[in-house]
Protein backbone atom coordinates (compact mmCIF):
# COMPACT_ATOMS: atom_id res chain seq x y z
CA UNK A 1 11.91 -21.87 4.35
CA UNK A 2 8.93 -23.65 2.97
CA UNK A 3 6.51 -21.31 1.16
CA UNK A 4 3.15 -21.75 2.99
CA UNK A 5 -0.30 -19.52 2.32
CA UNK A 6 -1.28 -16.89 4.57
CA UNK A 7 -5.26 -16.56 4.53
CA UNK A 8 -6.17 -12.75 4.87
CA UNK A 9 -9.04 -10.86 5.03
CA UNK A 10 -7.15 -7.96 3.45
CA UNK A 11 -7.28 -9.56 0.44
CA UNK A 12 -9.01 -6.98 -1.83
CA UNK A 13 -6.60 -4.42 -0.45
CA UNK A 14 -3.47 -6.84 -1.53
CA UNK A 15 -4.30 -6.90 -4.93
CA UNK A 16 -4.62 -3.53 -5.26
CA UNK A 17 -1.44 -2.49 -3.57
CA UNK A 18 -0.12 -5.79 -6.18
CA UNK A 19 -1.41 -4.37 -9.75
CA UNK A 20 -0.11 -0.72 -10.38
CA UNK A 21 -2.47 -0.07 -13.00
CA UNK A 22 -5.26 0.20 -10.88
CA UNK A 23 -3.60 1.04 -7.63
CA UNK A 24 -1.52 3.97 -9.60
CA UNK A 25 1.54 3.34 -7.27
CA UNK A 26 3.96 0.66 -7.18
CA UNK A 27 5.43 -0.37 -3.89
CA UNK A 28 8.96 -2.22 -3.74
CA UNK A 29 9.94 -4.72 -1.29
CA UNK A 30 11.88 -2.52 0.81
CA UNK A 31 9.08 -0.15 1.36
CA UNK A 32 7.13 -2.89 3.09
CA UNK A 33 10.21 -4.02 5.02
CA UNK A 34 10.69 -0.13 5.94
CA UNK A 35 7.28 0.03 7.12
CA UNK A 36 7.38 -2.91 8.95
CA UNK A 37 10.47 -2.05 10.66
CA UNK A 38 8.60 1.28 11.61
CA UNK A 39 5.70 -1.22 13.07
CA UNK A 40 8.54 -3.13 15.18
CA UNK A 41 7.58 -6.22 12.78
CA UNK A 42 10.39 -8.53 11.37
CA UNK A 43 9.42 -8.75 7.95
CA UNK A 44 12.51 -10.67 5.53
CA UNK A 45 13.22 -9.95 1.76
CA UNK A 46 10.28 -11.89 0.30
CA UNK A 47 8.02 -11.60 -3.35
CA UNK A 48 5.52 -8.24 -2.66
CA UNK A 49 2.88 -10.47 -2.00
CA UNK A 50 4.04 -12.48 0.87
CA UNK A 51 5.33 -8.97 2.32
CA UNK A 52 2.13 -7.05 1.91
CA UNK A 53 0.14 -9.96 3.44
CA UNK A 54 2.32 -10.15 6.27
CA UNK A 55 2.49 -6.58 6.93
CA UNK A 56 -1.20 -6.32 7.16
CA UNK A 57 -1.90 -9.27 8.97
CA UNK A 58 0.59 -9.27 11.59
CA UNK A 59 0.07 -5.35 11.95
CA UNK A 60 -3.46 -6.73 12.88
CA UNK A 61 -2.32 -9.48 14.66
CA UNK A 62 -0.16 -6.86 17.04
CA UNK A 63 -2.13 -4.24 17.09
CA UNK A 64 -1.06 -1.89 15.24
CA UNK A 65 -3.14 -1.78 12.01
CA UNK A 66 -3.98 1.79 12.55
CA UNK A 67 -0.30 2.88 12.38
CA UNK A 68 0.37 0.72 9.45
CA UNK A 69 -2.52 2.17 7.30
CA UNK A 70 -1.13 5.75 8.54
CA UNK A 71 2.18 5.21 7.49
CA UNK A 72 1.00 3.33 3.76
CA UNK A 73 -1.21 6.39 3.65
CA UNK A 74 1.90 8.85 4.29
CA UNK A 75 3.99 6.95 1.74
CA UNK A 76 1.04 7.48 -1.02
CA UNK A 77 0.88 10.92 -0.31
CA UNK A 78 4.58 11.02 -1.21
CA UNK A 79 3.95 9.80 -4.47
CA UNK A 80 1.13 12.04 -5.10
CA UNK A 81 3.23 14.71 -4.59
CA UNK A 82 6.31 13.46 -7.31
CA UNK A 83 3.38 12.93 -9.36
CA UNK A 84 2.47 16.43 -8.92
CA UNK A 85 5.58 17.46 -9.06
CA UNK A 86 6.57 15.68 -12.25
CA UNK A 87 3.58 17.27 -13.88
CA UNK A 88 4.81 20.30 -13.60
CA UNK A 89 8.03 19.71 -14.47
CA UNK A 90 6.84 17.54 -17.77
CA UNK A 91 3.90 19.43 -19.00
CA UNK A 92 4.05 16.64 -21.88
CA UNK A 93 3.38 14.17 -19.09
CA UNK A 94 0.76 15.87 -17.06
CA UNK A 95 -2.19 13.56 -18.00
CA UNK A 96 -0.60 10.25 -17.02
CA UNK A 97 0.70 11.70 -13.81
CA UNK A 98 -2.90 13.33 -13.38
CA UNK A 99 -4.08 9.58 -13.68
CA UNK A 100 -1.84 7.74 -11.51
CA UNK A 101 -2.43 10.23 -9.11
CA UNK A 102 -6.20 9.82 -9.34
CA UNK A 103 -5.83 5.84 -9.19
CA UNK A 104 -3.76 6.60 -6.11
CA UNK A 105 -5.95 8.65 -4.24
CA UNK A 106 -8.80 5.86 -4.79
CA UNK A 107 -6.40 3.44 -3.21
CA UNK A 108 -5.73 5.13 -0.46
CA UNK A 109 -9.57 5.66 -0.07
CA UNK A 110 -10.10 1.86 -0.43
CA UNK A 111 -6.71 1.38 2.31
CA UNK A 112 -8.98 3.67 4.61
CA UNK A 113 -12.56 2.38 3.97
CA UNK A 114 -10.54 -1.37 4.61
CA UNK A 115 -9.50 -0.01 8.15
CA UNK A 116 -12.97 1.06 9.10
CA UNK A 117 -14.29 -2.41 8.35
CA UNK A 118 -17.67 -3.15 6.27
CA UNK A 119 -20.78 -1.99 8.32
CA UNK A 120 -22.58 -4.77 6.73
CA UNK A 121 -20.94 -7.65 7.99
């Protein structure tokens, strides 16, 4: 299979999903795949990026974008809550977690204001 680009207009959102530092989540592979299974998409093994712009795109191109930012939203909830959970666990930890959980609450912000589109375009 020939590599080949993918233009998207969910590119902001990509990178942030790509670079955990400032998303303050990491998503594997097989949480795209499992979300895109969810989404009745066919999405292969594949490098993050190609699966997070395919997942987006095609969730566009079928119609069901709005169930694909509820169920990334869902699955960053999940890790807000180990993050919280962790904290209290690991007392010693509790800032970092506090932080990742902060940088993941702005990207699911960002994943929602994405969705709603920019009202000045």
């Amino acid at each position: 299979m020939k590599h080949r680009s993918i233009k998207s207009k969910f590119t902001v959102l990509e990178n942030r999903f790509l670079n955990t530092f400032f998303s303050g989540i990491y998503f594997s592979p097989h949480d795209f795949i499992r979300i895109g299974n969810a989404l009745g998409l066919s999405l292969e093994m594949h490098t993050r990026e190609m699966l997070i712009k395919r997942l987006l795109n095609e969730s566009e191109t079928h119609g069901n974008l709005p169930q694909a930012v509820t169920l990334l939203c869902q699955l960053i909830d999940e890790r807000i809550a180990k993050y919280h959970q962790l904290s209290m666990q690991y007392p010693g930890a509790r800032q970092p977690l506090a932080s990742l959980a902060q940088k993941a609450n702005a990207t699911k912000a960002l994943l929602a204001q994405q969705h709603r589109g920019d009202p000045y375009e």
